[in-house]
N, C-alpha and C. Protein backbone atom coordinates (compact mmCIF):
# COMPACT_ATOMS: atom_id res chain seq x y z
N UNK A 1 -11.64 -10.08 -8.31
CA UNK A 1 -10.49 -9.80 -7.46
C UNK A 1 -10.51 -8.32 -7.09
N UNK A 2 -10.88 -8.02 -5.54
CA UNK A 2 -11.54 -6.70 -5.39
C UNK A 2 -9.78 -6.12 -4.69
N UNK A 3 -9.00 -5.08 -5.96
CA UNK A 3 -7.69 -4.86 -5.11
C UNK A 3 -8.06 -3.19 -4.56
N UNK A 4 -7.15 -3.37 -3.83
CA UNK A 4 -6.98 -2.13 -2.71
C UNK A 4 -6.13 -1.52 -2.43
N UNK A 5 -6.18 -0.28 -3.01
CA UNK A 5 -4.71 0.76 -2.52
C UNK A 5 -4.60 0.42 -0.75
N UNK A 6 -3.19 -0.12 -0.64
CA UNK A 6 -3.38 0.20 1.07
C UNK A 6 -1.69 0.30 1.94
N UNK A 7 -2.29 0.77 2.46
CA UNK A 7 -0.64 2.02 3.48
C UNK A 7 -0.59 1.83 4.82
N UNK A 8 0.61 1.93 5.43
CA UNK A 8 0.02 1.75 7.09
C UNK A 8 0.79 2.94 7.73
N UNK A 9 0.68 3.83 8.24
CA UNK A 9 1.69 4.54 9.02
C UNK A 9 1.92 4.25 10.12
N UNK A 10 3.16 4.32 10.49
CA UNK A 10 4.17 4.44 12.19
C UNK A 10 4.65 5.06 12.27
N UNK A 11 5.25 4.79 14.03
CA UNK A 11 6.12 5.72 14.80
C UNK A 11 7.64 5.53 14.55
N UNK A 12 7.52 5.09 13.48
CA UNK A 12 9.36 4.60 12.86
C UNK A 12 9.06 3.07 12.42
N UNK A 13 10.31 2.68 12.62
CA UNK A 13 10.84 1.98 11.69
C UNK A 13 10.83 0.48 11.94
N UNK A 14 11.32 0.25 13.50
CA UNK A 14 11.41 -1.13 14.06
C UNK A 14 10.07 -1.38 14.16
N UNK A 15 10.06 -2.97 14.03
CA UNK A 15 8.57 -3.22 14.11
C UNK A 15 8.26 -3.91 15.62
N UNK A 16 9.28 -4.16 15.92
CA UNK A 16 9.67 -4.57 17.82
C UNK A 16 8.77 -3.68 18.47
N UNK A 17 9.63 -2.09 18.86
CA UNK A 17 9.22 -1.52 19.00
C UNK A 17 8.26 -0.28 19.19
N UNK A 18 8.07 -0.21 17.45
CA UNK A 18 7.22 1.24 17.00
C UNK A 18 5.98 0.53 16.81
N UNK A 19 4.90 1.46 16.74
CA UNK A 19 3.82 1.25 16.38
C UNK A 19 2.84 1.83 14.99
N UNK A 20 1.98 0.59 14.81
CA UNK A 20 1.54 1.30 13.60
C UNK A 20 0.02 2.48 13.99
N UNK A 21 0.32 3.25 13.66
CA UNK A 21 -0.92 4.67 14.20
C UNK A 21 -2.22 4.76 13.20
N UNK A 22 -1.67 4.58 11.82
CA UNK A 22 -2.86 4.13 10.86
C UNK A 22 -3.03 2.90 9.68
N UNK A 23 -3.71 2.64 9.54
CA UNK A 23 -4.07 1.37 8.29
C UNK A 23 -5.12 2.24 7.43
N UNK A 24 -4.58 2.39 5.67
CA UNK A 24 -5.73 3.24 5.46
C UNK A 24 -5.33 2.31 3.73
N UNK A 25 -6.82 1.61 3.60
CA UNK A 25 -6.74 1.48 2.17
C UNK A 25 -8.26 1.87 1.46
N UNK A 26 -8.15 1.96 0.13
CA UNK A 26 -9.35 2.30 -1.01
C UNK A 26 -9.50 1.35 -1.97
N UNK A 27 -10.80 0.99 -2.56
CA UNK A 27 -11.08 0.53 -3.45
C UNK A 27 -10.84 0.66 -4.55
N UNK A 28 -9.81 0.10 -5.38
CA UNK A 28 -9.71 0.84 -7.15
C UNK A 28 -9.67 -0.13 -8.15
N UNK A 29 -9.93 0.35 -9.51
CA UNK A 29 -10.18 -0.76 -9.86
C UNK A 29 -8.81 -1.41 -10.52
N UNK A 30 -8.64 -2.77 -11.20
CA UNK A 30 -7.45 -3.41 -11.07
C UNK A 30 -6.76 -3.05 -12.56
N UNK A 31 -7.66 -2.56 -13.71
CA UNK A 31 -7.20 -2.48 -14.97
C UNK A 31 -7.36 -0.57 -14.93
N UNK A 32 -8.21 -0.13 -14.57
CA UNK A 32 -8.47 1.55 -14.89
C UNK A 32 -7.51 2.01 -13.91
N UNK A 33 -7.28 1.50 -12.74
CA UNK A 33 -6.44 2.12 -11.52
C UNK A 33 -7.38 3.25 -10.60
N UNK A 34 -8.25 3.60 -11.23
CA UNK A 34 -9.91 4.53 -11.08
C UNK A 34 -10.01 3.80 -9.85
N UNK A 35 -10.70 5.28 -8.39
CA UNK A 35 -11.25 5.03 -7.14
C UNK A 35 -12.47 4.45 -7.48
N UNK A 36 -12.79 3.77 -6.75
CA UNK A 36 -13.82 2.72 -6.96
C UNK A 36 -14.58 2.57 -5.32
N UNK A 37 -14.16 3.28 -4.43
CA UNK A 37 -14.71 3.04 -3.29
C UNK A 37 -14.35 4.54 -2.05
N UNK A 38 -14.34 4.69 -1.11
CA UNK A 38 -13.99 5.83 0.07
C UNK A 38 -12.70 5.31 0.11
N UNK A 39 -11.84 6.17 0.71
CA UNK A 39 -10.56 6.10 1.82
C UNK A 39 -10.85 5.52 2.83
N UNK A 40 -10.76 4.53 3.50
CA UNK A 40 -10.97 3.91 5.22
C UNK A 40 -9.46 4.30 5.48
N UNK A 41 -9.49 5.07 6.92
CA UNK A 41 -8.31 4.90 8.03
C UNK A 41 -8.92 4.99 8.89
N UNK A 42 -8.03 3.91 9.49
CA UNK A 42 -7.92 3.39 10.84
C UNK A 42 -7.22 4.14 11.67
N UNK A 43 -7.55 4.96 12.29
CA UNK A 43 -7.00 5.36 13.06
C UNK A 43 -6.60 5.33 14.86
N UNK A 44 -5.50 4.52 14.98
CA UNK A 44 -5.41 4.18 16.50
C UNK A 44 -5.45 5.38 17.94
N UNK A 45 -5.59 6.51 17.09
CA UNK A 45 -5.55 7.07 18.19
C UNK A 45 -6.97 7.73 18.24
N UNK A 46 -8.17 7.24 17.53
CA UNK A 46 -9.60 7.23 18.25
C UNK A 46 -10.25 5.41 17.77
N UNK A 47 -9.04 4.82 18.32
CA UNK A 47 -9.89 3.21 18.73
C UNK A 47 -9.51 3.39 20.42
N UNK A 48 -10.61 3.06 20.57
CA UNK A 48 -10.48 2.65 22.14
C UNK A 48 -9.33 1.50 22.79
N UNK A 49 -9.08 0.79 21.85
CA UNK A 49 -7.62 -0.35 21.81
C UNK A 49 -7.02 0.32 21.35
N UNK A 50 -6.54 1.06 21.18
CA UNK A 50 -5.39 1.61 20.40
C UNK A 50 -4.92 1.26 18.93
N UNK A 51 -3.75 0.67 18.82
CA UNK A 51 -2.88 0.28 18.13
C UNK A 51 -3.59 -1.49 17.80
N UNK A 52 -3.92 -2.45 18.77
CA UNK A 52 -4.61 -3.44 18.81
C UNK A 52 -6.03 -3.25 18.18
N UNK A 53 -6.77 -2.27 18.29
CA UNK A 53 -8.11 -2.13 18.18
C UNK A 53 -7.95 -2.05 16.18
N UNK A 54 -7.29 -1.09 15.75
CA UNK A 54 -7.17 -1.13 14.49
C UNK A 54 -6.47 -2.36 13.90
N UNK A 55 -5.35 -3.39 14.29
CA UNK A 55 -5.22 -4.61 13.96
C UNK A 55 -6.19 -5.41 13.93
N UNK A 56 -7.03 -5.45 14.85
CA UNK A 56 -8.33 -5.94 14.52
C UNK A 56 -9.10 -5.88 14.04
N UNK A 57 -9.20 -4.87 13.66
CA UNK A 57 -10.27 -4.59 12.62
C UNK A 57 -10.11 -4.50 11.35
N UNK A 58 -8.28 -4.68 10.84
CA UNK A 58 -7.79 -5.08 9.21
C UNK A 58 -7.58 -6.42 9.02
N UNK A 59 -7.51 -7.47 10.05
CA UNK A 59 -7.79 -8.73 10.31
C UNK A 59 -8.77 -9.42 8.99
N UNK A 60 -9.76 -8.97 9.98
CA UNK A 60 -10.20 -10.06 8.86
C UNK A 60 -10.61 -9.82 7.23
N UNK A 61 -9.99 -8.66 6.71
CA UNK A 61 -10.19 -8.28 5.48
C UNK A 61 -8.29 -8.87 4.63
N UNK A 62 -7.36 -8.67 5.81
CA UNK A 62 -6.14 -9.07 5.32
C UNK A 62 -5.59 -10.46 5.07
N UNK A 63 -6.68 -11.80 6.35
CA UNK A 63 -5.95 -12.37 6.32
C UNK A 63 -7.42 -13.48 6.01
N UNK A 64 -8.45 -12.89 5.39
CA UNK A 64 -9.46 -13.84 4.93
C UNK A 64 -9.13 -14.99 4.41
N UNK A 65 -10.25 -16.35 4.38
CA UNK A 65 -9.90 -17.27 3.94
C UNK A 65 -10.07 -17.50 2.24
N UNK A 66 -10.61 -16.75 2.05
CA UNK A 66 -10.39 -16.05 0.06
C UNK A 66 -9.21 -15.16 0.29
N UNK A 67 -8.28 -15.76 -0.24
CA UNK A 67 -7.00 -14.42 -0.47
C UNK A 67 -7.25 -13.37 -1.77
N UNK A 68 -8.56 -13.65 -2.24
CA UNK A 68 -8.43 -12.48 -3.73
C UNK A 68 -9.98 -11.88 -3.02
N UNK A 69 -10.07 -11.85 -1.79
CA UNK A 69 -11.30 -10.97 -1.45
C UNK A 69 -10.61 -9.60 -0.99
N UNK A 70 -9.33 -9.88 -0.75
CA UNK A 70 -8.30 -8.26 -0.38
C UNK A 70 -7.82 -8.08 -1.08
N UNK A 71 -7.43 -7.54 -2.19
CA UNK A 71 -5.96 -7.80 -2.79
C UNK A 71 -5.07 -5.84 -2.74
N UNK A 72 -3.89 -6.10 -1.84
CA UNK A 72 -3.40 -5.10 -1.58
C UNK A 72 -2.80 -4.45 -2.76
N UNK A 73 -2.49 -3.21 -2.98
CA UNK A 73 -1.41 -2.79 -3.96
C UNK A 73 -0.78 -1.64 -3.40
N UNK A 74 0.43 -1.17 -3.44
CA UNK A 74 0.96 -0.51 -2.48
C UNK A 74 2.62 -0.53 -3.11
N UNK A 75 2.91 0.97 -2.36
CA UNK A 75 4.53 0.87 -2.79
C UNK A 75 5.23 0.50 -1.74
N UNK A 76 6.22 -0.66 -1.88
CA UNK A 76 6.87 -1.02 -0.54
C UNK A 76 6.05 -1.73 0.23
N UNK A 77 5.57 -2.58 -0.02
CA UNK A 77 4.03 -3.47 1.03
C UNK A 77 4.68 -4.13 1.61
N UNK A 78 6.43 -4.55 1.08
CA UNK A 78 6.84 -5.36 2.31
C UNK A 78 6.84 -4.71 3.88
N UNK A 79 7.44 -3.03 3.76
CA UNK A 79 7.37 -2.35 5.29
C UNK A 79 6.15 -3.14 5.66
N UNK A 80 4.76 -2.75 4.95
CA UNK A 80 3.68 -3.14 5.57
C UNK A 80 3.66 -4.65 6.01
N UNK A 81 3.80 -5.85 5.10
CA UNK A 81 3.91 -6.79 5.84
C UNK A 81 4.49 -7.02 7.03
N UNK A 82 6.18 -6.45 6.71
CA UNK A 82 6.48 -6.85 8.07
C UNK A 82 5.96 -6.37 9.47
N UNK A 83 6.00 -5.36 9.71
CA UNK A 83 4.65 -4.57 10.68
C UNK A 83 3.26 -5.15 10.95
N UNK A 84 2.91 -5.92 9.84
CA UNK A 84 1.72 -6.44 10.20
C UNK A 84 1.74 -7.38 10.78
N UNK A 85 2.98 -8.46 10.21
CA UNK A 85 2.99 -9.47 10.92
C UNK A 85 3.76 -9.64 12.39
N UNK A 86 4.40 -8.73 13.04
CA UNK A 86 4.80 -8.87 13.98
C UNK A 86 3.46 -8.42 14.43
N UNK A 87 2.78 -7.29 14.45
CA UNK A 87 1.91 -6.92 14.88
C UNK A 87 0.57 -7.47 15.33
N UNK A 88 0.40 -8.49 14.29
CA UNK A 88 -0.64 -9.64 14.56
C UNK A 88 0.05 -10.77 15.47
N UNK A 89 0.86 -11.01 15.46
CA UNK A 89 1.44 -12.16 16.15
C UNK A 89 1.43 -11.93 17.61
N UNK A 90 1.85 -10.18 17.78
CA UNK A 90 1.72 -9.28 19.35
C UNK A 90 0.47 -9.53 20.00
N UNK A 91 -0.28 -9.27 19.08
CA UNK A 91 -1.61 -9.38 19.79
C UNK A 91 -2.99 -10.15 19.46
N UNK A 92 -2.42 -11.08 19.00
CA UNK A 92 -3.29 -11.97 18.37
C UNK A 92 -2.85 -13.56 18.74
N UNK A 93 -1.49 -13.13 19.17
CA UNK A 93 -1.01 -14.80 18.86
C UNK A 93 -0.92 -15.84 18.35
N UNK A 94 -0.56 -14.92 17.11
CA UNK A 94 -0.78 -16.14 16.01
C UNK A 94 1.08 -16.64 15.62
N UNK A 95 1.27 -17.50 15.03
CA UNK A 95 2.75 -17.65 14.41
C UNK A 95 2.22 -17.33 12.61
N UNK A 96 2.73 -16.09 12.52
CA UNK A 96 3.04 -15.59 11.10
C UNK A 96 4.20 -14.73 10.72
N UNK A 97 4.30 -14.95 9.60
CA UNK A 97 5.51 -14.10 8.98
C UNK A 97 5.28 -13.34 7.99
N UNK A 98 5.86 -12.35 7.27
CA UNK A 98 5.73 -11.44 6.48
C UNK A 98 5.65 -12.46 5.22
N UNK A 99 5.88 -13.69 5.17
CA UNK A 99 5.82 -14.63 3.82
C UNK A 99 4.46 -15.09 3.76
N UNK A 100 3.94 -15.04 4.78
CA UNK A 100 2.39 -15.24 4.92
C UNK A 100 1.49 -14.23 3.99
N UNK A 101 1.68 -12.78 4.01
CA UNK A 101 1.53 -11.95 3.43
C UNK A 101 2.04 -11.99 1.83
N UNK A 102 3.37 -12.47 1.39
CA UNK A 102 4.04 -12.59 0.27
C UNK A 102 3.45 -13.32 -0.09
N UNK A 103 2.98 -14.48 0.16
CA UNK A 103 2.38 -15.72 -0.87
C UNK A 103 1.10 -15.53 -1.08
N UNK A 104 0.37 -14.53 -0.39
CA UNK A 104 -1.29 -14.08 -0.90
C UNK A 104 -0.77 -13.13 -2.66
N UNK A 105 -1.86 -13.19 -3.26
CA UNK A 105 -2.42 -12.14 -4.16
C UNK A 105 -1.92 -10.59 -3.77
N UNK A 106 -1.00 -9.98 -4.23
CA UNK A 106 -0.82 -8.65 -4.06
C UNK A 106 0.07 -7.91 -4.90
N UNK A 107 0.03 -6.57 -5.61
CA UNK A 107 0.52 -5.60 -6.46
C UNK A 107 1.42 -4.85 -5.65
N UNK A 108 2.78 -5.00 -5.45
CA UNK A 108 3.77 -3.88 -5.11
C UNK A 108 4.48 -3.19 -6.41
N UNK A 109 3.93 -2.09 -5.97
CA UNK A 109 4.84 -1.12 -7.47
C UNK A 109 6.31 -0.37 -7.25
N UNK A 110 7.03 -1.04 -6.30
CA UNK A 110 7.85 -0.55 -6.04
C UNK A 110 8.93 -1.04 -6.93
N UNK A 111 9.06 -2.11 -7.39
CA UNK A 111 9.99 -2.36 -8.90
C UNK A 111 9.62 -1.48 -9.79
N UNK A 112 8.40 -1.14 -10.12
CA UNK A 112 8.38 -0.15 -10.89
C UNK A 112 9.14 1.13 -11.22
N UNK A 113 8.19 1.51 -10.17
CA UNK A 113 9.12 2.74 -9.45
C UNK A 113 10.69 3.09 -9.43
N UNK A 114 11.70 1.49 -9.54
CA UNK A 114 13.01 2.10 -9.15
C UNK A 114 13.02 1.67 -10.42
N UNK A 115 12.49 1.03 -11.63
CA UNK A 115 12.92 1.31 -13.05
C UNK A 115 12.58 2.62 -13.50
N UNK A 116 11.48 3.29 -13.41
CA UNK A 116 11.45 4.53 -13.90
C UNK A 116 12.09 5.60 -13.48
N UNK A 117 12.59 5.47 -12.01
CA UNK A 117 13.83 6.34 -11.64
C UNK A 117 15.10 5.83 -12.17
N UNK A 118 15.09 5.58 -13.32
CA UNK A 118 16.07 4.87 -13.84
C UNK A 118 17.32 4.04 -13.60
N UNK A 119 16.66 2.78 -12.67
CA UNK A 119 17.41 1.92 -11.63
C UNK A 119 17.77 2.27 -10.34
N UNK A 120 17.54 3.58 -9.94
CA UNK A 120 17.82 3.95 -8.75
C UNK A 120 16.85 3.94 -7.97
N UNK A 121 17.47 3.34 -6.85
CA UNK A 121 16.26 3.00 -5.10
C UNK A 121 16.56 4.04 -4.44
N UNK A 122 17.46 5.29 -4.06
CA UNK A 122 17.18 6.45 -3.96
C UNK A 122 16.73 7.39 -4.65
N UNK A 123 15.62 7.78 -4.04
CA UNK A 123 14.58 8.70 -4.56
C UNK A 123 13.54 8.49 -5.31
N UNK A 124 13.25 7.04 -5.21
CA UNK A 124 12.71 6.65 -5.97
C UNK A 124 10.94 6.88 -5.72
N UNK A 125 10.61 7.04 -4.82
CA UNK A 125 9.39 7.28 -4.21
C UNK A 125 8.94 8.89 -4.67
N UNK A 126 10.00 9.60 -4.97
CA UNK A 126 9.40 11.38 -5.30
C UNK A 126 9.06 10.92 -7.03
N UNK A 127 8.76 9.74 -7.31
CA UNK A 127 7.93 9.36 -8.44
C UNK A 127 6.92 9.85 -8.58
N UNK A 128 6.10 9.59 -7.00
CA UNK A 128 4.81 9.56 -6.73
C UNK A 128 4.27 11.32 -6.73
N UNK A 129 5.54 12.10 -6.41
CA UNK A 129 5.07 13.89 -6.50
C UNK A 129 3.93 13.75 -4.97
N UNK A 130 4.33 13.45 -4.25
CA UNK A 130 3.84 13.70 -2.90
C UNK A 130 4.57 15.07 -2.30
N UNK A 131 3.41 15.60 -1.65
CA UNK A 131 3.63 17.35 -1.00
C UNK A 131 4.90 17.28 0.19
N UNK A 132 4.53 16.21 1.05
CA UNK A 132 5.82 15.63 2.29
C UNK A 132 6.15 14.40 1.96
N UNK A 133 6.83 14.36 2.62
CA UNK A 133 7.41 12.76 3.33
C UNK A 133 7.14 12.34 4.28
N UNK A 134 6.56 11.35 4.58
CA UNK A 134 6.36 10.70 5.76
C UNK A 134 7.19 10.70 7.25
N UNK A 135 8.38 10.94 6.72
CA UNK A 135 9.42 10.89 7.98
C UNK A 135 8.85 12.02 8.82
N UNK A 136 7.72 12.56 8.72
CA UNK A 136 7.16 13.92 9.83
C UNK A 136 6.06 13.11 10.50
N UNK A 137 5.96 12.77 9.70
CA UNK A 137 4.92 11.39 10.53
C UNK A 137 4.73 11.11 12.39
N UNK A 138 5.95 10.53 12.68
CA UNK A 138 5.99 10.00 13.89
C UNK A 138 6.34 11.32 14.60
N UNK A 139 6.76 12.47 14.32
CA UNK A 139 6.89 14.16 15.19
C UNK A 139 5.44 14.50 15.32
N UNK A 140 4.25 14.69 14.22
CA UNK A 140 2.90 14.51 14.24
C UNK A 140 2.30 14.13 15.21
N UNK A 141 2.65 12.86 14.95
CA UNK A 141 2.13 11.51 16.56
C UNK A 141 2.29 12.27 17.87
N UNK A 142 3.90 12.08 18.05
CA UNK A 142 4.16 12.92 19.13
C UNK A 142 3.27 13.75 19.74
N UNK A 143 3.35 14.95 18.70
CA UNK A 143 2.69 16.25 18.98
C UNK A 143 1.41 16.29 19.03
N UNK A 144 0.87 15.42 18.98
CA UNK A 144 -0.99 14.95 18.59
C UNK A 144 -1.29 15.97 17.39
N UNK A 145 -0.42 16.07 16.62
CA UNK A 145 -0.69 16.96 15.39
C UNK A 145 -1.47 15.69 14.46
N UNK A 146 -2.52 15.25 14.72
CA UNK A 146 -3.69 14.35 13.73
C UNK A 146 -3.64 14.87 12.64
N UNK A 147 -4.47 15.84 12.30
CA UNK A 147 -4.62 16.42 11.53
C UNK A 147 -4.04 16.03 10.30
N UNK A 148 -2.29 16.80 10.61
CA UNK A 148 -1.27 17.14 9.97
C UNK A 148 -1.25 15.53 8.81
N UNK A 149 -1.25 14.35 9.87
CA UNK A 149 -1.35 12.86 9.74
C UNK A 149 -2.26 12.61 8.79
N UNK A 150 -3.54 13.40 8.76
CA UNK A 150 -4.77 12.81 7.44
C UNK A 150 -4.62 13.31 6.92
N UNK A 151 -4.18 14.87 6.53
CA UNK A 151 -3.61 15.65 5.22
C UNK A 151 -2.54 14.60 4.12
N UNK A 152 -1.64 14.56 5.20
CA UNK A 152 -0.28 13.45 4.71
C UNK A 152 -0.69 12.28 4.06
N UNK A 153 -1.46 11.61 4.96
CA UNK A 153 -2.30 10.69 4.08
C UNK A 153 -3.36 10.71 2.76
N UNK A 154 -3.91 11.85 2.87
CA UNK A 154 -5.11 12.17 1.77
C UNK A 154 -4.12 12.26 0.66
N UNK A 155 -3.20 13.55 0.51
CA UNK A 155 -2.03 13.56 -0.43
C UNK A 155 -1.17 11.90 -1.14
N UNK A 156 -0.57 11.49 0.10
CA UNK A 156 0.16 10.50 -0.84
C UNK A 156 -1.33 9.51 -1.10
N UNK A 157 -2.16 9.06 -0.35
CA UNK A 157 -3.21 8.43 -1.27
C UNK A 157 -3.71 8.70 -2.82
N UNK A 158 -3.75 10.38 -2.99
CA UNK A 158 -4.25 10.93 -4.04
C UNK A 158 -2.95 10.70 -5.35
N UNK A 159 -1.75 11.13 -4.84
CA UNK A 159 -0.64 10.26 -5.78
C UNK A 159 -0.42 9.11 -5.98
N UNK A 160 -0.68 8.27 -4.65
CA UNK A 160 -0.41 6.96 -5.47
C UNK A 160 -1.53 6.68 -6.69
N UNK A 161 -2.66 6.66 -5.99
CA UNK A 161 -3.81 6.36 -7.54
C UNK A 161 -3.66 7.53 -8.51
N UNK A 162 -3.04 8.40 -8.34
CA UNK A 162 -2.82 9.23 -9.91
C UNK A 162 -1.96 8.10 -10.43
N UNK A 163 -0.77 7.81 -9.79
CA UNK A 163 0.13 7.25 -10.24
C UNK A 163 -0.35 5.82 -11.15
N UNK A 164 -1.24 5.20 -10.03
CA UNK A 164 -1.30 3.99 -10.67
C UNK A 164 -2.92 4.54 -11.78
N UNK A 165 -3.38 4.78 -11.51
CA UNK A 165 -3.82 5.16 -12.70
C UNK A 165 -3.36 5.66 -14.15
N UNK A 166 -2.43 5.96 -13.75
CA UNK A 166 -1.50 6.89 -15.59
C UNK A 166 -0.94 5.53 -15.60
N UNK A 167 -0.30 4.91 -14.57
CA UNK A 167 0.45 3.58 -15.16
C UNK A 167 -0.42 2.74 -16.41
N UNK A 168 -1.64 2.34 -15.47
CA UNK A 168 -2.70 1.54 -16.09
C UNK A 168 -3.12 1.49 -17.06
N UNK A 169 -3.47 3.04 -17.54
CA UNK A 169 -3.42 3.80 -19.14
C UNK A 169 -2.78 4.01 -19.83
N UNK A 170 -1.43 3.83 -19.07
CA UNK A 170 0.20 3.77 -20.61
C UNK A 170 0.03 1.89 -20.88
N UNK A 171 -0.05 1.21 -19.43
CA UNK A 171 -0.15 -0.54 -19.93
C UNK A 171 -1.42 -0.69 -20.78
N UNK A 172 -2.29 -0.30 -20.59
CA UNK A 172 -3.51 -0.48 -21.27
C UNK A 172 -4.47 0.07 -22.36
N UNK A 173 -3.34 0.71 -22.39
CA UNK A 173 -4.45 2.15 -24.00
C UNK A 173 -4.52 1.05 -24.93
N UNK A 174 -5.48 1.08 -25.73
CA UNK A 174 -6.15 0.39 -27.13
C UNK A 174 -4.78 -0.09 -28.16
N UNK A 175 -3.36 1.26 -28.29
CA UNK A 175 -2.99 0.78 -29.16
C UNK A 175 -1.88 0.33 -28.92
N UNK A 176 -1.35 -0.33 -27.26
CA UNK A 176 -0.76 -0.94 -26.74
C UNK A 176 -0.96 -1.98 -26.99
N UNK A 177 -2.78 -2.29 -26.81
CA UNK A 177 -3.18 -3.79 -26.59
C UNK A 177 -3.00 -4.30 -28.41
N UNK A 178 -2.88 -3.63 -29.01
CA UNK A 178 -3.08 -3.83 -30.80
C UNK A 178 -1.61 -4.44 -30.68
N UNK A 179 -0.89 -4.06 -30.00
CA UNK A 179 0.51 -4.89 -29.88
C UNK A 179 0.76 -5.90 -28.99
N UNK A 180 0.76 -5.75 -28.04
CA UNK A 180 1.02 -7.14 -26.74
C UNK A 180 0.11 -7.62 -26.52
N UNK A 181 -1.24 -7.48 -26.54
CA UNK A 181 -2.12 -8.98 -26.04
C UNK A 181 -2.19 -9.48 -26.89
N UNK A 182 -1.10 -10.27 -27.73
CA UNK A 182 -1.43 -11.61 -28.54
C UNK A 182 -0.71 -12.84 -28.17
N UNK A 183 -1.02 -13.99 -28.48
CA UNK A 183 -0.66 -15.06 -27.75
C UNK A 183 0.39 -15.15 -28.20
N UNK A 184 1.26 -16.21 -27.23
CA UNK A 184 2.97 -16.10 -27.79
C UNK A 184 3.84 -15.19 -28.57
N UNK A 185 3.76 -14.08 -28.14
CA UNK A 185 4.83 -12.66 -27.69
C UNK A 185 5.69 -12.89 -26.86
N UNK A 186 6.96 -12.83 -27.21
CA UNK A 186 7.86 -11.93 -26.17
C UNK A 186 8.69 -10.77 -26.72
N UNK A 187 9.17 -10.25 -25.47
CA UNK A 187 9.58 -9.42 -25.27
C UNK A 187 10.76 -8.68 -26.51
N UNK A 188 11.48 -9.53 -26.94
CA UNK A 188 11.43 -9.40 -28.59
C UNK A 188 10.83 -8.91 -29.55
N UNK A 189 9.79 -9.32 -29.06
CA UNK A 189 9.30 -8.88 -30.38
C UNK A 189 8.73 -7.12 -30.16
N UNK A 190 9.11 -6.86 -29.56
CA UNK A 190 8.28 -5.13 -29.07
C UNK A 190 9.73 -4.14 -29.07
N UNK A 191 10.52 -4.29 -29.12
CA UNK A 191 12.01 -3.93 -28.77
C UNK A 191 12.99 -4.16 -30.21
């Protein structure tokens, strides 16, 4: 099960209207959280299709007929679903929904995330210790400030896999597993 850090950036928020400008995921592995492959982005503003040209080309890695030949992990993957799936449906013509996406194989750490901000869904993302916020994102676009756009990206890429990497190694150190991987445990019994 080959999973994949993966992110999409836009020009905001509606998925009607805005567009997605990049698709950028990496190879890591599923127990170490360790890069395991390059950064790919897609970037629509050197595809000759644009915005279409990069939907096409995450196609057939997203919506393969092995669902554990992608497997996404991501904070908030629903934004991404839903974006994707209007987005494929725009220009592809297909009838899908963001549940199409939900019922594949995929890691969202965004429950995580708002437990360790200790139940709170505000602010819960400065978990990750990212340099910006995305909300500069779509001013970037605007401004053909690219650049600015793969910095932004290299950064929160490089936090999320710190992130999920330290996760991986607090779930998985040796003397974790000396406690929870035994058969019929619960949660009781660790507490």
């Amino acid at each position: 099960m080959p999973p994949y850090y993966f992110d999409i950036e836009t020009t905001g928020l509606d998925t009607q209207n805005d567009q997605i400008i990049t698709i950028q995921y990496q190879k890591i592995g599923l127990a170490s959280g360790r890069v395991e492959g390059p950064l790919i982005i897609l970037k629509s503003w050197k595809d000759p299709k644009g915005e279409k040209g990069i939907i096409e080309k995450i196609i057939p890695l997203i919506m393969s007929s092995n669902p554990f030949a992608f497997v996404p992990i991501g904070n908030n993957l629903n934004f991404e679903f839903n974006f994707l799936s209007n987005k494929i449906n725009q220009y592809k013509d297909l009838e899908i929904n963001p549940v199409y996406f939900h019922n594949r194989p995929h890691i969202d750490l965004k429950p995580i995330m708002v437990l360790l901000n200790g139940g709170r869904f505000k602010g819960y993302h400065q978990i990750l210790n990212k340099a910006n916020s995305g909300a500069m994102v779509p001013e970037w676009y605007r401004n053909n400030e690219f650049e600015k756009i793969i910095e932004y990206i290299l950064d929160e890429t490089l936090c999320f896999t710190s992130f999920y990497t330290k996760l991986n190694h607090l779930m998985f150190n040796e003397e974790l597993k000396q406690i929870t991987f035994k058969p019929n445990k619960r949660i009781d019994d660790f507490v």
